[in-house]
C-alpha atoms as a PDB file:
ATOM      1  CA  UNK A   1     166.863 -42.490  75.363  1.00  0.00           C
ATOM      2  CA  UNK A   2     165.136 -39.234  74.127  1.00  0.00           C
ATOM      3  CA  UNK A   3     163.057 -37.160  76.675  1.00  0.00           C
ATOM      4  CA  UNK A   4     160.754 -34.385  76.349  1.00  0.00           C
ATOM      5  CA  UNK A   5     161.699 -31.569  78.942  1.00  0.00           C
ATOM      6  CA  UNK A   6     158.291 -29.558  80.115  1.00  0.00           C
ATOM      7  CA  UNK A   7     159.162 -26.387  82.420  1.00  0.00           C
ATOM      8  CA  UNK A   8     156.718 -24.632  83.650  1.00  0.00           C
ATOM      9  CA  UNK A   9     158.036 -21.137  84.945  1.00  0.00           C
ATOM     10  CA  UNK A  10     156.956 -19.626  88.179  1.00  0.00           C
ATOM     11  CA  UNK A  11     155.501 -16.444  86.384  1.00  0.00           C
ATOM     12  CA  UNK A  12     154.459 -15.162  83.147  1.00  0.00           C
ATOM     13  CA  UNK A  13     157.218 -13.944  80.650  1.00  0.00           C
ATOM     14  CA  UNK A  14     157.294 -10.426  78.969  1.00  0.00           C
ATOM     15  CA  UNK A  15     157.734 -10.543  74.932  1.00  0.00           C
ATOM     16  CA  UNK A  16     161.157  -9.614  75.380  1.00  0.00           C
ATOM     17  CA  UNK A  17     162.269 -12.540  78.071  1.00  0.00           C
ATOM     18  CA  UNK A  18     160.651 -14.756  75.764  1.00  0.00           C
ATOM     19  CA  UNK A  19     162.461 -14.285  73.053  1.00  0.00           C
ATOM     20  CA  UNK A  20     165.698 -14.036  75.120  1.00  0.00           C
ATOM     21  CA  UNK A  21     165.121 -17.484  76.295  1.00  0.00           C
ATOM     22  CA  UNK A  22     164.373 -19.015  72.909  1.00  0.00           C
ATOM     23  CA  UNK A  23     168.183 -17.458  72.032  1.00  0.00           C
ATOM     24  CA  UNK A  24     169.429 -19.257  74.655  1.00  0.00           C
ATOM     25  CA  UNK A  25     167.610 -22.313  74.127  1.00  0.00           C
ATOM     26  CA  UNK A  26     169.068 -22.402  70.352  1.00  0.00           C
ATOM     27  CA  UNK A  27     172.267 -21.625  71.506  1.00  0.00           C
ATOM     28  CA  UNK A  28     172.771 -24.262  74.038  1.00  0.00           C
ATOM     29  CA  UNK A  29     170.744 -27.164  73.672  1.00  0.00           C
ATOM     30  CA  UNK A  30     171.184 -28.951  70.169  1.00  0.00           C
ATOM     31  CA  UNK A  31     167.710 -29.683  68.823  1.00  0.00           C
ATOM     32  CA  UNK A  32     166.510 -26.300  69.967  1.00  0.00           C
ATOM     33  CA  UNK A  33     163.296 -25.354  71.878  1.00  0.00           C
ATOM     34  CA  UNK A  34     160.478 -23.180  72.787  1.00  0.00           C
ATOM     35  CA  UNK A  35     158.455 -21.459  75.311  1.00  0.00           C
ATOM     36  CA  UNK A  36     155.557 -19.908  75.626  1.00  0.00           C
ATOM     37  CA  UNK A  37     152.650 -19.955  77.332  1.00  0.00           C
ATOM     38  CA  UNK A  38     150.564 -22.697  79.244  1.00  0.00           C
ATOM     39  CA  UNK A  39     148.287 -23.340  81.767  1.00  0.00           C
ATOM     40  CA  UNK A  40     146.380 -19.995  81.258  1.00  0.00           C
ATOM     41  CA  UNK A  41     149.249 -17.230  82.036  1.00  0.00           C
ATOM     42  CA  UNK A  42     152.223 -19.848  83.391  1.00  0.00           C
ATOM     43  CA  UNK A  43     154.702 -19.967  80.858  1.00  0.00           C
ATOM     44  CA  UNK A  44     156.475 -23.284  79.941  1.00  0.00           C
ATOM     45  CA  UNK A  45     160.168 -24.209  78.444  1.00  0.00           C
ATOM     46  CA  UNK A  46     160.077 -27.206  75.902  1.00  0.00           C
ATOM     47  CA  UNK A  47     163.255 -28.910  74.847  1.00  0.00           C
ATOM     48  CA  UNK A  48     164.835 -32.373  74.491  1.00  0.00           C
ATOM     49  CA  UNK A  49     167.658 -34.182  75.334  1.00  0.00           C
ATOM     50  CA  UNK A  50     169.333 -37.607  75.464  1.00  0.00           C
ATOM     51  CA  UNK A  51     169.791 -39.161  78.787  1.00  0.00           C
ATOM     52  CA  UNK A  52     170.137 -43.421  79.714  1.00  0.00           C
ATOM     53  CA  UNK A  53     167.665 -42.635  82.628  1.00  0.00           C
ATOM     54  CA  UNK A  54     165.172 -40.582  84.039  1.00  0.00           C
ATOM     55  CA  UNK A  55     166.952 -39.521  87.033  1.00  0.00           C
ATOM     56  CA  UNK A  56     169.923 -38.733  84.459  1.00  0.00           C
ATOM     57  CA  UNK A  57     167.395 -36.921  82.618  1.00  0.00           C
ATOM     58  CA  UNK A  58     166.275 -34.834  85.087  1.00  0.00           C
ATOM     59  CA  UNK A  59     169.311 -33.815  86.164  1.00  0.00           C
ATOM     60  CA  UNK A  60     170.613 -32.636  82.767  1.00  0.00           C
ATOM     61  CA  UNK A  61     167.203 -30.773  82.463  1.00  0.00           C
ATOM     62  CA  UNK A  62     167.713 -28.598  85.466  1.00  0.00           C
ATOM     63  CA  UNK A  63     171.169 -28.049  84.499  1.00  0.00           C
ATOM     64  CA  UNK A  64     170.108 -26.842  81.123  1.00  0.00           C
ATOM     65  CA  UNK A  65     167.133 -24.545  82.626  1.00  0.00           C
ATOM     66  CA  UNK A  66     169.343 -22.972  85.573  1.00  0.00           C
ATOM     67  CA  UNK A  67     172.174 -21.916  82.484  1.00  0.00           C
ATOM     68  CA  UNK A  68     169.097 -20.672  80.307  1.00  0.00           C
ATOM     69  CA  UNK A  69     167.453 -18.751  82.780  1.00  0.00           C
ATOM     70  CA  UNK A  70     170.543 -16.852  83.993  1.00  0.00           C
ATOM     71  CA  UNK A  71     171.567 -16.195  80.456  1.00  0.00           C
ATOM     72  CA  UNK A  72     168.630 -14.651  79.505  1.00  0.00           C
ATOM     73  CA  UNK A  73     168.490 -12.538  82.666  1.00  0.00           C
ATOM     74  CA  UNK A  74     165.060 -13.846  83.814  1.00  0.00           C
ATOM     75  CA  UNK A  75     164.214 -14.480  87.533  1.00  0.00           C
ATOM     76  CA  UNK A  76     161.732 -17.634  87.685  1.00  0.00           C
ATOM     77  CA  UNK A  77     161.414 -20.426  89.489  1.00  0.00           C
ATOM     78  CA  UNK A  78     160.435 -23.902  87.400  1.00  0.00           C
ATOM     79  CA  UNK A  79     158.931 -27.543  88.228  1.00  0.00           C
ATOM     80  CA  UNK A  80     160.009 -30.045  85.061  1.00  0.00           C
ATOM     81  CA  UNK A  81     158.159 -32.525  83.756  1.00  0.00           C
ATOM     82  CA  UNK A  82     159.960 -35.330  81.580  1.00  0.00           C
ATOM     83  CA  UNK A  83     157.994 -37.565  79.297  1.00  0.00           C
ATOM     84  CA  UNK A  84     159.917 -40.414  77.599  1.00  0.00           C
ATOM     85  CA  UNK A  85     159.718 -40.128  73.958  1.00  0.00           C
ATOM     86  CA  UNK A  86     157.993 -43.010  71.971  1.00  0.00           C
ATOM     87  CA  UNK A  87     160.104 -45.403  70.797  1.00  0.00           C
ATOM     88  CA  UNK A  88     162.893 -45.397  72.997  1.00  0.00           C
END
């Protein structure tokens, strides 16, 4: 099954972090991503994966955002949000 992976950071991003984090995202997770911001000055990660449940899925997406974060040196905290694509 394909899932939608919302992230919304603890803390607003600075240009630069931003576009460290979309590196990152490109680099590890296969479809790609973005972030930016939401909620009025939160920022949010958006990516996708394939996972056979939503616990699975949830798991994976935490992996994923703890590996992102570190590699592009930023300090935040995150609460994720999964949404089951349609059609699956």
């Amino acid at each position: 099954m394909n899932w939608s992976v919302y992230a919304d950071l603890s803390r607003p991003l600075t240009v630069a972090e931003r576009r460290s984090v979309v590196d990152v995202l490109n680099e590890l997770v296969p479809d790609g991503g973005c972030v930016g911001p939401q909620k009025g000055d939160i920022d949010e990660v958006y990516f996708c994966l394939e996972a056979v449940s939503s616990a699975e899925a949830s798991v994976t997406a935490a992996r994923y955002l703890d590996v992102i974060l570190e590699k592009a040196g930023v300090q935040a905290r995150y609460e994720i949000q999964l949404q089951l694509q349609p059609g699956h």
